[in-house]
Protein backbone atom coordinates (compact mmCIF):
# COMPACT_ATOMS: atom_id res chain seq x y z
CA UNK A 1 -12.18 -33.60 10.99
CA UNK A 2 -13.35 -32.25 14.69
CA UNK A 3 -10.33 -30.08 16.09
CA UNK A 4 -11.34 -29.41 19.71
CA UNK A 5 -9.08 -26.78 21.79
CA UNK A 6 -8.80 -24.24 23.70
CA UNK A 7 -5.04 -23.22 22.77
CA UNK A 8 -4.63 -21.63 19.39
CA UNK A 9 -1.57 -20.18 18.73
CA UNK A 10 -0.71 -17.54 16.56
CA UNK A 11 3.11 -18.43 14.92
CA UNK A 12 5.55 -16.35 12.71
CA UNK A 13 5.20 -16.14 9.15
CA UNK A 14 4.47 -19.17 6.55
CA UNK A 15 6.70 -19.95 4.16
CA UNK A 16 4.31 -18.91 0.72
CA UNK A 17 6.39 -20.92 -1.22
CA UNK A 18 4.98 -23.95 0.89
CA UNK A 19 1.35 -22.74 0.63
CA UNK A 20 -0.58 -24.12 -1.93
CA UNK A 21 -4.04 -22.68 -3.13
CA UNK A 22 -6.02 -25.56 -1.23
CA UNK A 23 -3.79 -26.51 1.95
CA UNK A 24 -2.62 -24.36 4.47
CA UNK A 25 -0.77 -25.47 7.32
CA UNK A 26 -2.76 -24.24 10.83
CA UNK A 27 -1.01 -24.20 14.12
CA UNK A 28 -3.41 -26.10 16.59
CA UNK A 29 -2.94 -27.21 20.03
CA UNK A 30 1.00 -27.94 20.05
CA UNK A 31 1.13 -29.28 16.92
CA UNK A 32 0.59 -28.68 13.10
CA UNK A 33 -2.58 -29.98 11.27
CA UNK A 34 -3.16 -29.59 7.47
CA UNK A 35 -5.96 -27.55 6.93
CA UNK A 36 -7.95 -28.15 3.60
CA UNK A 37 -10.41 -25.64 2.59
CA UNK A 38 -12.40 -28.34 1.24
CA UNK A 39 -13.06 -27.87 5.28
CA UNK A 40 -12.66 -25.01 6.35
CA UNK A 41 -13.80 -21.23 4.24
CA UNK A 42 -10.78 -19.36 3.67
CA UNK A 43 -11.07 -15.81 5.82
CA UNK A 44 -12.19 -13.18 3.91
CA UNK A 45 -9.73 -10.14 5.91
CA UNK A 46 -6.26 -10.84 6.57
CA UNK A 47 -4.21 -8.12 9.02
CA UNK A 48 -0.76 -8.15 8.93
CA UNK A 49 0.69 -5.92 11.94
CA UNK A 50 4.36 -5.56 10.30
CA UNK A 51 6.94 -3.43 11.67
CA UNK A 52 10.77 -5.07 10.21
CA UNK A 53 9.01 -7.08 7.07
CA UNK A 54 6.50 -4.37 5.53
CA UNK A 55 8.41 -4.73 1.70
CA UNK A 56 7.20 -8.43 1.84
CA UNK A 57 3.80 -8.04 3.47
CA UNK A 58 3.07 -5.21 0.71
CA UNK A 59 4.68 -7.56 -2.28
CA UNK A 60 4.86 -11.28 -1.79
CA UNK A 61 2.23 -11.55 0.87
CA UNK A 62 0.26 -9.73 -0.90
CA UNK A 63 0.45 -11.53 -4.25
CA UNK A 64 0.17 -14.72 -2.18
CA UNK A 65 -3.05 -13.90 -0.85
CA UNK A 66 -4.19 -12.87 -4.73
CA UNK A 67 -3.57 -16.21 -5.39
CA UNK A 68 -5.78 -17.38 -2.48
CA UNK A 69 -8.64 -15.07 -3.34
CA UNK A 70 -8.45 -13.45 -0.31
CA UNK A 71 -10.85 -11.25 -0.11
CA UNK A 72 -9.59 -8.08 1.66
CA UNK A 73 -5.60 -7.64 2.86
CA UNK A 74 -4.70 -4.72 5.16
CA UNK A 75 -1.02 -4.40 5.96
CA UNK A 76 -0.33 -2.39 9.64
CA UNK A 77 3.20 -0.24 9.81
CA UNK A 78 3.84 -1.01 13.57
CA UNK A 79 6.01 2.05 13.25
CA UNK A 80 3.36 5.14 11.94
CA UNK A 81 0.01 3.43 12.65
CA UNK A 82 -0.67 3.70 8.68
CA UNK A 83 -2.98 0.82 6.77
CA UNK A 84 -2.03 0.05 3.52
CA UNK A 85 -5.87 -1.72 2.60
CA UNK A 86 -6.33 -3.88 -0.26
CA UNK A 87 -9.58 -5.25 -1.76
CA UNK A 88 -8.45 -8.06 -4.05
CA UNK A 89 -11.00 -9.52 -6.72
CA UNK A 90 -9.83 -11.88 -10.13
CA UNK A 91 -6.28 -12.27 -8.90
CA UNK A 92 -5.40 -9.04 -8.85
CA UNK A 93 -5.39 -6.26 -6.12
CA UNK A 94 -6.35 -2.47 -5.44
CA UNK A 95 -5.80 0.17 -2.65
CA UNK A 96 -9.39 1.06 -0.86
CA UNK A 97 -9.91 3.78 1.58
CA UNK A 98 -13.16 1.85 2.72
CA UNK A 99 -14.03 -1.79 3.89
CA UNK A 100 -15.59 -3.90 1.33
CA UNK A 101 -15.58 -6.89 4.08
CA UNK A 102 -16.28 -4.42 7.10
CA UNK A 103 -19.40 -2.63 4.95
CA UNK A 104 -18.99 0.93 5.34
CA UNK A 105 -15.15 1.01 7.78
CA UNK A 106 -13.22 4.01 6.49
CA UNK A 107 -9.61 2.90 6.74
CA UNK A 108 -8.73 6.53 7.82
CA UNK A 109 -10.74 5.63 10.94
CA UNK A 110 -8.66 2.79 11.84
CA UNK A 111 -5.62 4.68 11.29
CA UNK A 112 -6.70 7.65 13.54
CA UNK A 113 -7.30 4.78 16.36
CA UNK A 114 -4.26 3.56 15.61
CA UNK A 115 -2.42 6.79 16.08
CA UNK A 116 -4.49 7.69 19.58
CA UNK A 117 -2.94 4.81 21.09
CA UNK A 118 0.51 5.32 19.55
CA UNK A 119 0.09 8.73 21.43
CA UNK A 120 -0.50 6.81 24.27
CA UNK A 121 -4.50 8.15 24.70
CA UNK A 122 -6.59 5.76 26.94
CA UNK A 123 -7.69 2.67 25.63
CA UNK A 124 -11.00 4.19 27.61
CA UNK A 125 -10.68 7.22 25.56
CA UNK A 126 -10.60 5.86 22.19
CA UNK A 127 -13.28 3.06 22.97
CA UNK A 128 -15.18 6.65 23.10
CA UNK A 129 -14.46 8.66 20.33
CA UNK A 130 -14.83 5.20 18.29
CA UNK A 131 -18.59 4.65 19.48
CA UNK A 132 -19.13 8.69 18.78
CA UNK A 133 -17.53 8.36 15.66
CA UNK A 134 -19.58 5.12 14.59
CA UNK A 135 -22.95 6.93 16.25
CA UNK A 136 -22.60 9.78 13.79
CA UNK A 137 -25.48 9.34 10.54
């Protein structure tokens, strides 16, 4: 199957009870497709930006995307620019403070970007200190 679009749209959350470890319902162009991963690789990072639903994103979402064998699950708090990072292997998952899936990312990095633009730096500004900080052996 040959989706063609330019209109993806991100939508709310998916119902994990619905999910099942080889079909995942995609939001495409106006209208839902079943995605099989018989097509498509599942991704190997999943972000959740959460700011009401952070108790699910750290416990069922989580465990859903164990089940998926995600490879790497990072949950956002909207609220105090902390990343809860997972690396998940074997069903199970485990709190990193460095990307497995972005080789070498310290997590404390992201958060520190995350916490310049909550203090409303310039986006100009941290595109800076993030090449600096990326430049450095």
């Amino acid at each position: 199957m040959t989706i063609t679009t330019n209109k993806i749209k991100t939508v709310g959350t998916v119902d994990s009870e619905a999910v099942q470890p080889k079909s995942v319902p995609e939001f495409v162009s106006d209208s839902w497709v079943k995605a099989s991963w018989d097509e498509f690789d599942l991704p190997t990072l999943v972000v959740e930006i959460s700011s009401t639903t952070i108790h699910d994103d750290l416990g069922h979402k989580r465990l859903l995307y164990e089940r998926l064998g995600i490879q790497e699950y990072w949950v956002v708090n909207a609220y105090t620019a902390e990343v809860f990072a997972f690396a998940i292997a074997d069903g199970r998952s485990g709190r990193i403070t460095r990307s497995q899936v972005l080789e070498g990312l310290e997590i404390a990095i992201v958060e520190e970007a995350l916490q310049r633009n909550h203090a409303d730096e310039d986006d100009g500004a941290i595109a800076r200190w993030l090449l600096q900080t990326f430049a450095k052996p």
